[in-house]
Protein backbone atom coordinates (compact mmCIF):
# COMPACT_ATOMS: atom_id res chain seq x y z
CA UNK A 1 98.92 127.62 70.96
CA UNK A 2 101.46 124.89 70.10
CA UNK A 3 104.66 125.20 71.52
CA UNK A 4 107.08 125.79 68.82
CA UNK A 5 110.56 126.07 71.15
CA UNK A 6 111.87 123.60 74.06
CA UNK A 7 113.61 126.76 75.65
CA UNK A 8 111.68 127.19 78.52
CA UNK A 9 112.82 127.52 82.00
CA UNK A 10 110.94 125.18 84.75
CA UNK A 11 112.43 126.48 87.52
CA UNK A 12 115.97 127.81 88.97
CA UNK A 13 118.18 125.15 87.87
CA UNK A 14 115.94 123.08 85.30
CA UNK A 15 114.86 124.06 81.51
CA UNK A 16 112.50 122.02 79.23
CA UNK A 17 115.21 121.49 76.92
CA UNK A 18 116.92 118.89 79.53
CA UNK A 19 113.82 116.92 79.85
CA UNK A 20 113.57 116.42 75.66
CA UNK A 21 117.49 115.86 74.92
CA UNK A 22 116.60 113.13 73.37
CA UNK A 23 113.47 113.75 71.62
CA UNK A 24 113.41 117.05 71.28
CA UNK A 25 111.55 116.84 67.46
CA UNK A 26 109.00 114.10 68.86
CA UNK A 27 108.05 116.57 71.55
CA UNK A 28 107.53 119.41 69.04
CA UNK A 29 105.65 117.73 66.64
CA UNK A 30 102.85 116.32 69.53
CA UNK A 31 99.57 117.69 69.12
CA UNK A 32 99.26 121.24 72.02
CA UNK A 33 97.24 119.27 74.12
CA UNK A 34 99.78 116.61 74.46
CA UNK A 35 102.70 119.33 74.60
CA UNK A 36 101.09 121.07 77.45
CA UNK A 37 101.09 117.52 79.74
CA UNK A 38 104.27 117.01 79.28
CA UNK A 39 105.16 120.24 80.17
CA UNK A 40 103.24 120.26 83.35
CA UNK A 41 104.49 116.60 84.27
CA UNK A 42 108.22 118.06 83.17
CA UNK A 43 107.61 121.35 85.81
CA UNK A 44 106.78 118.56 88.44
CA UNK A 45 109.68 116.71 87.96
CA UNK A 46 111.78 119.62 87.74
CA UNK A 47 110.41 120.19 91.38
CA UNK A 48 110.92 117.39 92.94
CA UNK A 49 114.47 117.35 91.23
CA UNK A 50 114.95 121.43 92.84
CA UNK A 51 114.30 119.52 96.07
CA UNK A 52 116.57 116.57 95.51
CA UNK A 53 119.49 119.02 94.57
CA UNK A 54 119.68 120.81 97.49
CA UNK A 55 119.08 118.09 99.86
CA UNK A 56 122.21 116.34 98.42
CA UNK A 57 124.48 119.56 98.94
CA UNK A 58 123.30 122.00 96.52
CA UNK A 59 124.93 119.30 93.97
CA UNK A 60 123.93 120.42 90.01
CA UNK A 61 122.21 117.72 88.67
CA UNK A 62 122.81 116.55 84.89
CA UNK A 63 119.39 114.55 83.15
CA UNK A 64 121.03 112.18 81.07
CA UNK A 65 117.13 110.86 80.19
CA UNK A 66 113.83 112.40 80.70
CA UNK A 67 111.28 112.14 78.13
CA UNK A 68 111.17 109.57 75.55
CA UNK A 69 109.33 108.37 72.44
CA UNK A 70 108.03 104.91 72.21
CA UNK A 71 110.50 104.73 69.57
CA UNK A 72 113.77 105.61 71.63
CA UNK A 73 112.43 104.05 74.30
CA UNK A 74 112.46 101.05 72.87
CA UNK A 75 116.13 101.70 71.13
CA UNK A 76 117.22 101.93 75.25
CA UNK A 77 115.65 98.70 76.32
CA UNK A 78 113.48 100.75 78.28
CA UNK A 79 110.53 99.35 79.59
CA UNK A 80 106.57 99.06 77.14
CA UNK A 81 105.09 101.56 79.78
CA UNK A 82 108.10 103.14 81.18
CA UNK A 83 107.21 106.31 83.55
CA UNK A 84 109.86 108.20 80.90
CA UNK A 85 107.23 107.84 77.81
CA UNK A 86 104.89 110.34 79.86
CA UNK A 87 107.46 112.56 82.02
CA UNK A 88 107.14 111.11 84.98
CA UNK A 89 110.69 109.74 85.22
CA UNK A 90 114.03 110.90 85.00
CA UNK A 91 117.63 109.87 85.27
CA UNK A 92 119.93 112.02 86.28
CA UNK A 93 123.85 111.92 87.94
CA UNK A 94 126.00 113.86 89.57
CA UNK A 95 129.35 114.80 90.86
CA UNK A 96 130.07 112.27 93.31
CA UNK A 97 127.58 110.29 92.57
CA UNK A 98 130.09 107.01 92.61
CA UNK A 99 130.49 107.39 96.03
CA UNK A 100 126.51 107.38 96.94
CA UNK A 101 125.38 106.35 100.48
CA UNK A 102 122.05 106.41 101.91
CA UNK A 103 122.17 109.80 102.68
CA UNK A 104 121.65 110.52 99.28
CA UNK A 105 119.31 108.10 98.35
CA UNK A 106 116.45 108.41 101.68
CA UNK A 107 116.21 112.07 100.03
CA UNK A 108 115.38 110.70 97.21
CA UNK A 109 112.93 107.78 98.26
CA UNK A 110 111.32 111.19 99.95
CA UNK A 111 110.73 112.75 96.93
CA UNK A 112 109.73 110.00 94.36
CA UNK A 113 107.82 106.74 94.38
CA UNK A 114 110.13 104.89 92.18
CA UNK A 115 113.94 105.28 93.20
CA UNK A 116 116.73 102.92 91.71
CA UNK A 117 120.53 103.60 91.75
CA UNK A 118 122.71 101.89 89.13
CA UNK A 119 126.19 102.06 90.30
CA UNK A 120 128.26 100.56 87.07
CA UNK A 121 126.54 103.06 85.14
CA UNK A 122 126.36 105.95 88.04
CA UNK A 123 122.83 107.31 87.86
CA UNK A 124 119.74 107.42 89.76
CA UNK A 125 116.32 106.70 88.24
CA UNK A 126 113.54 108.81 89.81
CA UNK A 127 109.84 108.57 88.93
CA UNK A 128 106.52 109.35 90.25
CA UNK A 129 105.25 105.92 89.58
CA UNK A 130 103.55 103.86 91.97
CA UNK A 131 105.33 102.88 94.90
CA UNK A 132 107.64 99.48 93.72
CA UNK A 133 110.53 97.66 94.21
CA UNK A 134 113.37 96.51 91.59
CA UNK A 135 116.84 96.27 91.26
CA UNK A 136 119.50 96.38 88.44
CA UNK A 137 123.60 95.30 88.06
CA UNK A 138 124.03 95.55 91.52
CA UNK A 139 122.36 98.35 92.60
CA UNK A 140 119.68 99.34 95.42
CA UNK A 141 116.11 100.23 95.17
CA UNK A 142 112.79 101.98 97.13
CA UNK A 143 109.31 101.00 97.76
């Protein structure tokens, strides 16, 4: 059965909604095959992100990105096969994120395979990507 509503709560802190801000109609409209991977690759994101949160200090975590359609994607400069396109990446921030150190980000190179922080924009990129290194305005990066 298609799914027909992005209210639908992953776990404690995390709801589907968060993970289709953006394309929220694209997600709806995908066939219920498609709806139902993205849903299971959103519930293991939302995981790893449960994990993330409390090894940071219990800090809520805001997605500012999770899911996106080739077509906003694109609008974003993000990359032709970014993780994000299939819900296996997601950028998120925090209070206090400006003042990051590594004790934030080695929890986070724990969790996912593809880490970057972006500190003139102040958010962290997390996917479950293959293991690579990269780096953007400055900021630091896991393989």
């Amino acid at each position: 059965m298609k799914i027909k509503t992005v209210n639908l709560q992953l776990t404690t802190h995390f709801n589907l909604k968060e993970f289709v801000i953006h394309n929220e109609q694209y997600f709806l409209d995908l066939p219920e095959a498609n709806q139902k991977v993205i849903v299971s690759e959103a519930l293991e994101q939302a995981k790893k992100l449960e994990a993330f949160r409390i090894a940071i200090g219990n800090k809520p975590l805001f997605i500012l990105s999770g899911l996106r359609s080739p077509e906003y994607n694109k609008s974003v400069g993000g990359a032709p096969d970014s993780f994000h396109m299939f819900m296996k990446a997601t950028d998120v921030t925090y209070q206090g994120v400006k003042d990051v150190w590594l004790h934030d980000f080695t929890p986070a190179q724990t969790l996912f395979s593809g880490v970057i922080y972006y500190p003139k924009q102040l958010f962290f990129h997390l996917d479950r990507g293959n293991r690579r290194f990269w780096s953007r305005d400055g900021g630091f990066s896991a393989i």
